[in-house]
N, C-alpha and C. Protein backbone atom coordinates (compact mmCIF):
# COMPACT_ATOMS: atom_id res chain seq x y z
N UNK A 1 -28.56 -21.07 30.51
CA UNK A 1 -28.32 -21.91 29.36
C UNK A 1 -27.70 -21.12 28.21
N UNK A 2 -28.25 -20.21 28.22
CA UNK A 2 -27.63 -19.15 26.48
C UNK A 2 -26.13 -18.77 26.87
N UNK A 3 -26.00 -18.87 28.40
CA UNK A 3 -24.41 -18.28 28.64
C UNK A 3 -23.61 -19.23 28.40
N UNK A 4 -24.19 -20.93 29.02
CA UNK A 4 -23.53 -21.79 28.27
C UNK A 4 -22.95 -21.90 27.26
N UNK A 5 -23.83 -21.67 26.10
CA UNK A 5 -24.50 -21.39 24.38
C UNK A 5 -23.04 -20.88 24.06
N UNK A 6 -23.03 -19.65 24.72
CA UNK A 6 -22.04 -18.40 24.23
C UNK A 6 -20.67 -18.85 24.69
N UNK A 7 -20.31 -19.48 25.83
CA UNK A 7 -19.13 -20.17 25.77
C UNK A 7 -18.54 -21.32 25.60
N UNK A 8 -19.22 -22.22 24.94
CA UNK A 8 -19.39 -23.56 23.99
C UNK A 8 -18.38 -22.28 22.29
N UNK A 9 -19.47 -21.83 22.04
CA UNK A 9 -19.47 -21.50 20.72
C UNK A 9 -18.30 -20.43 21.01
N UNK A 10 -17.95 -19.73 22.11
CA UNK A 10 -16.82 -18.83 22.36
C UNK A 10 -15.31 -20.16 22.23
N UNK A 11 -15.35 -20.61 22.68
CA UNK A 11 -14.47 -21.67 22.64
C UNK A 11 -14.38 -22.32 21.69
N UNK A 12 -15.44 -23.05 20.59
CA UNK A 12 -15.46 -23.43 19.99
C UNK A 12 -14.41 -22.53 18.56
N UNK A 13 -14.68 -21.03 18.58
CA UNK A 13 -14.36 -19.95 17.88
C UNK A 13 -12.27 -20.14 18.05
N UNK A 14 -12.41 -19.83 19.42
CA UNK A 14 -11.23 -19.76 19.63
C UNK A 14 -10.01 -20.76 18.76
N UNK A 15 -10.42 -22.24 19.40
CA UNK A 15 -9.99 -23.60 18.65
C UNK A 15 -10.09 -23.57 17.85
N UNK A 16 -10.74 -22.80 16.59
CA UNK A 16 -10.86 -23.23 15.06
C UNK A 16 -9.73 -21.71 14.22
N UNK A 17 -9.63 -20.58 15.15
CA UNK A 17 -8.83 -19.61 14.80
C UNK A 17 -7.49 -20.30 15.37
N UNK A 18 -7.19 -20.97 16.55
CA UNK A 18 -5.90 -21.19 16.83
C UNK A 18 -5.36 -22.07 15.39
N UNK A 19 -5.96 -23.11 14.86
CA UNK A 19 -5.76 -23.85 14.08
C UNK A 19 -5.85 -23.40 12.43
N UNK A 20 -6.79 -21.96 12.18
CA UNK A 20 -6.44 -21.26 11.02
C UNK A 20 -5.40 -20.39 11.05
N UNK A 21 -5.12 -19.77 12.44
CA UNK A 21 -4.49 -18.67 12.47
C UNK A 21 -2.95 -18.80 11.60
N UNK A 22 -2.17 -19.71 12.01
CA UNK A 22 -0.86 -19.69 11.53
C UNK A 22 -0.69 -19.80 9.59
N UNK A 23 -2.09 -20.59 9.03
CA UNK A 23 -2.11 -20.48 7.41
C UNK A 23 -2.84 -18.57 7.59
N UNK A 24 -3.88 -18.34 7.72
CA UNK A 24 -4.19 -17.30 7.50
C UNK A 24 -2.93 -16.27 7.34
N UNK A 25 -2.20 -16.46 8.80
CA UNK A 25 -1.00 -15.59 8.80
C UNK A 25 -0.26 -15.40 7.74
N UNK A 26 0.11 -17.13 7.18
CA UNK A 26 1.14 -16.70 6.20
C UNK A 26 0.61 -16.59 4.81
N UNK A 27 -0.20 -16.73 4.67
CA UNK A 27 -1.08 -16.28 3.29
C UNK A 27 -1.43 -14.70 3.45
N UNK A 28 -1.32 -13.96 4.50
CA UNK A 28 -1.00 -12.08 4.77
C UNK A 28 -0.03 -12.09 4.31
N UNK A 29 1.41 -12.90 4.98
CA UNK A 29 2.22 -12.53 4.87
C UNK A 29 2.71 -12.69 3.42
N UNK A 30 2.54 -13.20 2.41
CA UNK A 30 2.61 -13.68 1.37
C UNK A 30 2.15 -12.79 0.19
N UNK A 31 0.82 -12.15 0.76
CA UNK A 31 0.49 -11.32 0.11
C UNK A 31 1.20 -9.79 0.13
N UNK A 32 1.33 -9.61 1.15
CA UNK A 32 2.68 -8.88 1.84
C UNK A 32 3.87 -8.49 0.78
N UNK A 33 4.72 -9.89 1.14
CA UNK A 33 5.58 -9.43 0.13
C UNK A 33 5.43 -9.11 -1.35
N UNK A 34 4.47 -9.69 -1.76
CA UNK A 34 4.24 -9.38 -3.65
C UNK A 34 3.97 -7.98 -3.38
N UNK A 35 3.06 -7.26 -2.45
CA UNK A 35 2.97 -5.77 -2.53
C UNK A 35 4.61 -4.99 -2.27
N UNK A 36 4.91 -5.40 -1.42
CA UNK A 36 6.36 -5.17 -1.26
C UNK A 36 7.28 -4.97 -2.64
N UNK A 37 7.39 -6.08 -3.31
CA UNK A 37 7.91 -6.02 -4.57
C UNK A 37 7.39 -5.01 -5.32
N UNK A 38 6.10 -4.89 -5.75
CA UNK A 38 5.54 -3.68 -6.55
C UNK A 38 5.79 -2.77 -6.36
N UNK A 39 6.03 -2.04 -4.94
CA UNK A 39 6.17 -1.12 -4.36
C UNK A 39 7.39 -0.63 -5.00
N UNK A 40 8.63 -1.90 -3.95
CA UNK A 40 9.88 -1.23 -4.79
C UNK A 40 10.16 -1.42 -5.98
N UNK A 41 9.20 -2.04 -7.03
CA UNK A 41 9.36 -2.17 -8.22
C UNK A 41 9.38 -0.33 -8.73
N UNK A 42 8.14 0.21 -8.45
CA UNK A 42 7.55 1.54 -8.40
C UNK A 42 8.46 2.30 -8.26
N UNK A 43 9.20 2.31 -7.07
CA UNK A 43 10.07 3.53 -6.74
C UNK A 43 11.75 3.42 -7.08
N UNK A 44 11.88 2.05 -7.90
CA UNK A 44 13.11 1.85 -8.66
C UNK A 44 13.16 2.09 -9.92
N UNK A 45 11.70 2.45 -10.61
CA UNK A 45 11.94 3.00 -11.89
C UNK A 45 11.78 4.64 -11.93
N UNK A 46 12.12 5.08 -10.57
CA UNK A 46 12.10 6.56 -10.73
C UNK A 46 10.80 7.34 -10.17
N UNK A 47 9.91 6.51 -9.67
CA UNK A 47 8.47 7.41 -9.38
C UNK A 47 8.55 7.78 -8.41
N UNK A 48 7.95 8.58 -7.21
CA UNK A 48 8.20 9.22 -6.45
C UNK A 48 6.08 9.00 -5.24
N UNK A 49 6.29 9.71 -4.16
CA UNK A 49 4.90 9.28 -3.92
C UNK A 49 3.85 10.27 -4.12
N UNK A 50 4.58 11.65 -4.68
CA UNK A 50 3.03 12.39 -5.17
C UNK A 50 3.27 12.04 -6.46
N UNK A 51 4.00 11.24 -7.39
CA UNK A 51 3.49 10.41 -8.71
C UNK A 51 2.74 9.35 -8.41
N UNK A 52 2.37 8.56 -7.34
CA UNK A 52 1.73 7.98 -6.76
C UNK A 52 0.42 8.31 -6.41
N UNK A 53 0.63 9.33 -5.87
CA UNK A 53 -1.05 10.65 -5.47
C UNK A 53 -1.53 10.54 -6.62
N UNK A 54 -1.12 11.31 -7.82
CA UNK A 54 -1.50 11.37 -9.00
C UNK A 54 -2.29 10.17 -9.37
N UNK A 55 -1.72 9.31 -9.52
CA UNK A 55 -2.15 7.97 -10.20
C UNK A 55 -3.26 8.03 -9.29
N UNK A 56 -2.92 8.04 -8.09
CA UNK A 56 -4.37 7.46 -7.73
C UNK A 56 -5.55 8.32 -7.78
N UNK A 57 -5.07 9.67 -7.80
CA UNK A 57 -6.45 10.18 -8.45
C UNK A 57 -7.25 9.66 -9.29
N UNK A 58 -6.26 9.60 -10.61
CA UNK A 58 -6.42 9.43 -12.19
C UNK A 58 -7.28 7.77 -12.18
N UNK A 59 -6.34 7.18 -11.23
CA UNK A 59 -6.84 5.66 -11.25
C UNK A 59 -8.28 5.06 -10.55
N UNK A 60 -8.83 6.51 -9.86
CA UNK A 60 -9.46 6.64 -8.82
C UNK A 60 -9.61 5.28 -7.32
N UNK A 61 -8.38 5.30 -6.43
CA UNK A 61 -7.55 4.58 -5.78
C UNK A 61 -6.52 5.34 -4.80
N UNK A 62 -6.05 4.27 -3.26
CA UNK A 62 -5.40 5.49 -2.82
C UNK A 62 -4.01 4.74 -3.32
N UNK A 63 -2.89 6.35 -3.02
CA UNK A 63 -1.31 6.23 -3.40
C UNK A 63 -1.01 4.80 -3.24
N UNK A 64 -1.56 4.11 -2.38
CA UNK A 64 -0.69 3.13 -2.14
C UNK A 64 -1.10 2.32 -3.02
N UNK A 65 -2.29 1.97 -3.20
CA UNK A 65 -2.68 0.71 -4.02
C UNK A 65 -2.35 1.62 -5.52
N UNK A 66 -2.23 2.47 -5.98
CA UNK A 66 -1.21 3.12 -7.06
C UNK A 66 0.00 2.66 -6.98
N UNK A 67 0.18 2.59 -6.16
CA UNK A 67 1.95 1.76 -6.10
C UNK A 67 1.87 0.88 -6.41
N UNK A 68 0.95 0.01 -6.07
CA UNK A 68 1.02 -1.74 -6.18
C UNK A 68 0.99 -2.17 -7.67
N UNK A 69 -0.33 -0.83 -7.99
CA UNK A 69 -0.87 -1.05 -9.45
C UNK A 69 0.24 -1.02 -10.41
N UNK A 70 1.43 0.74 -10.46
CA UNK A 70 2.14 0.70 -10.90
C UNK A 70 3.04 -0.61 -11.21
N UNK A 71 3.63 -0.58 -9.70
CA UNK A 71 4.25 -1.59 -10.05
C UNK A 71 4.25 -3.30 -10.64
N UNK A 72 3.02 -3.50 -10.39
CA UNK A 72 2.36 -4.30 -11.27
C UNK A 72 2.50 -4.60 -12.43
N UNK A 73 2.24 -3.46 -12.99
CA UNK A 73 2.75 -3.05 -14.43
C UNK A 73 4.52 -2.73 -14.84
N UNK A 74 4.60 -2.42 -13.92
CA UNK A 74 6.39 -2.83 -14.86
C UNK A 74 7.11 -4.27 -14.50
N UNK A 75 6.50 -4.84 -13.72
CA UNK A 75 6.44 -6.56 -13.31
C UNK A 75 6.25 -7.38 -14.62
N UNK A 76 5.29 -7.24 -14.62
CA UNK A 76 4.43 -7.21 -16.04
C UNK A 76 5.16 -7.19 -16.93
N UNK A 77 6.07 -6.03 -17.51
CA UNK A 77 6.43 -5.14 -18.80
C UNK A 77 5.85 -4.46 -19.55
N UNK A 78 4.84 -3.55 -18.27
CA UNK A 78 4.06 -2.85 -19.57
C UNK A 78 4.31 -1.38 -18.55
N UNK A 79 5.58 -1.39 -18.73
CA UNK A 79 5.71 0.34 -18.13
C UNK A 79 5.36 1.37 -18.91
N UNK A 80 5.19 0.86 -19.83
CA UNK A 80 4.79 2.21 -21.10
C UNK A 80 3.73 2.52 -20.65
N UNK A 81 2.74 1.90 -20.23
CA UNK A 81 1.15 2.06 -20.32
C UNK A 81 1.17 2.93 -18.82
N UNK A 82 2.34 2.30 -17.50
CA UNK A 82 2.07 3.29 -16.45
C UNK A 82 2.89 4.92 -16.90
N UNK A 83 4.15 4.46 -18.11
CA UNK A 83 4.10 5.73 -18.21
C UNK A 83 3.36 7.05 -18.53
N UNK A 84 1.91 6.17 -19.63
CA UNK A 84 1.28 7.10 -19.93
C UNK A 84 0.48 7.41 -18.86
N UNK A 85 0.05 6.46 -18.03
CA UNK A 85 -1.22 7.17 -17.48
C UNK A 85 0.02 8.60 -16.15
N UNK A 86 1.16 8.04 -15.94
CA UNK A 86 1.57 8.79 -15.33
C UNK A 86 1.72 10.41 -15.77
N UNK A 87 1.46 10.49 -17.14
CA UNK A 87 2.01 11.70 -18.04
C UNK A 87 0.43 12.45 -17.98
N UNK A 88 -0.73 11.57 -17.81
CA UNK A 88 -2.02 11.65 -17.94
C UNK A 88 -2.44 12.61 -16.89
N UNK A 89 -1.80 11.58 -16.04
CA UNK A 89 -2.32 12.18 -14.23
C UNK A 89 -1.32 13.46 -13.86
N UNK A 90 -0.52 13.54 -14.00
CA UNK A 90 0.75 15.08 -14.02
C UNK A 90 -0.47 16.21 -14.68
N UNK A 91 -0.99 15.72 -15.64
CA UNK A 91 -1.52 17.14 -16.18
C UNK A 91 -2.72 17.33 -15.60
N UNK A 92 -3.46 16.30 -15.09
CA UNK A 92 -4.82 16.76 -14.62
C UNK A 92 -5.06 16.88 -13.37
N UNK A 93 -3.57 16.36 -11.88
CA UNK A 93 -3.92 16.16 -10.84
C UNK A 93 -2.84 16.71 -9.95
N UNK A 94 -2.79 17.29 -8.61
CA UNK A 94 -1.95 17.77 -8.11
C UNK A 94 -1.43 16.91 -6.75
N UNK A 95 -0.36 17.27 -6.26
CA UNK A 95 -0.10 16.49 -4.76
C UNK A 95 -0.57 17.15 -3.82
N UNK A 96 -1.41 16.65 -2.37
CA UNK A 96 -1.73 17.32 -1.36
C UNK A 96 -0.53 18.32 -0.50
N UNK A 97 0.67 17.91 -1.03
CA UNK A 97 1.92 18.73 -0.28
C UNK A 97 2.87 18.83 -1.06
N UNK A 98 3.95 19.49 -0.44
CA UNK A 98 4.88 19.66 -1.23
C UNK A 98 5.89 19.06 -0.30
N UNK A 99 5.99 18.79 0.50
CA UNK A 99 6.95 17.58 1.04
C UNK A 99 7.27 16.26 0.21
N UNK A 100 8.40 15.91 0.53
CA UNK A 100 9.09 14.43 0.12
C UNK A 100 10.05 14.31 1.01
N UNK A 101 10.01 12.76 1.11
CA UNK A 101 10.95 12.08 1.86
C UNK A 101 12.35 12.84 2.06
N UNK A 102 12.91 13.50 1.56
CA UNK A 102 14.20 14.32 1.04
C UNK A 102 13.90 15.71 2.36
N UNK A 103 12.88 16.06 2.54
CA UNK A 103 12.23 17.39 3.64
C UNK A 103 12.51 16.31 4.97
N UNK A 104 12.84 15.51 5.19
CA UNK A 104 12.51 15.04 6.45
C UNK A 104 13.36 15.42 7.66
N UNK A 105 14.82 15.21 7.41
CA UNK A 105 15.73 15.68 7.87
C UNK A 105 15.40 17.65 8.55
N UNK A 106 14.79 18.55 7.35
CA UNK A 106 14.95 19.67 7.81
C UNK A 106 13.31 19.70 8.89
N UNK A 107 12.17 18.62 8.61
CA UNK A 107 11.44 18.89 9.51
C UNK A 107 11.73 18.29 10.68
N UNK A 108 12.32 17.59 10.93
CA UNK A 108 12.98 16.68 11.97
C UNK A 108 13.98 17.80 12.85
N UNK A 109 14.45 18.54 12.11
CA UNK A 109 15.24 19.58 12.53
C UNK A 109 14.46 21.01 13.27
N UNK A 110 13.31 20.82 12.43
CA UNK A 110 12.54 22.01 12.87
C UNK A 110 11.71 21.68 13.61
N UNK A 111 10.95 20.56 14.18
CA UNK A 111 10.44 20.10 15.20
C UNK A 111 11.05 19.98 16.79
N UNK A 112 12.48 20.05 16.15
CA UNK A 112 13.29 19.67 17.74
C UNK A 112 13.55 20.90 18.20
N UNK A 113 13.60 21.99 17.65
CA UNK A 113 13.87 23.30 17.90
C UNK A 113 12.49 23.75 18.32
N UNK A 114 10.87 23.71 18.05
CA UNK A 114 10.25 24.00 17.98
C UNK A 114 9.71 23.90 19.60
């Protein structure tokens, strides 16, 4: 009887996700793009992703949701305020590397040789 139980209510599960699944989806996806925008909002006014690290130290948060935040804020129009905390976090916080997107090419290079 309980195995019954479990595939009544297994099925039952299934049918009610087939029928949320496609809103759920696009309400991700939706949310999706607004992070998207922030993002490249972020890295079109010049920031970079260990200015990103930073923030999220400072903001206590990771890089990424620093991105979102940033960019948030110049969405907004209040880039002044990410400028400061960006000027904030430079002095008190460091990047885990010294890589950037710009190194990729020569590690890409040095991996294939390797």
């Amino acid at each position: 009887m309980s195995t019954e139980i479990t595939r009544r209510g297994l099925l039952a599960r299934a049918g009610a996700l087939a029928v949320a699944g496609p809103a759920a989806l696009a309400a991700g996806t939706i949310g999706a793009r607004a992070q998207d925008a922030e993002v490249n909002a972020f890295f079109a006014a010049g920031y970079d992703y260990c200015q990103a690290e930073k923030l999220g130290q400072y903001w206590s948060m990771s890089p990424w949701d620093a991105k979102i935040n940033g960019g948030a804020k110049i969405l907004r129009g209040e880039a002044k305020f990410l400028r400061q905390a960006a000027r904030k976090a430079a002095k008190r916080f460091g990047c885990s590397t010294g890589f950037n997107y710009r190194d990729s090419d020569t590690l890409a290079e040095f991996w294939k040789n390797a």
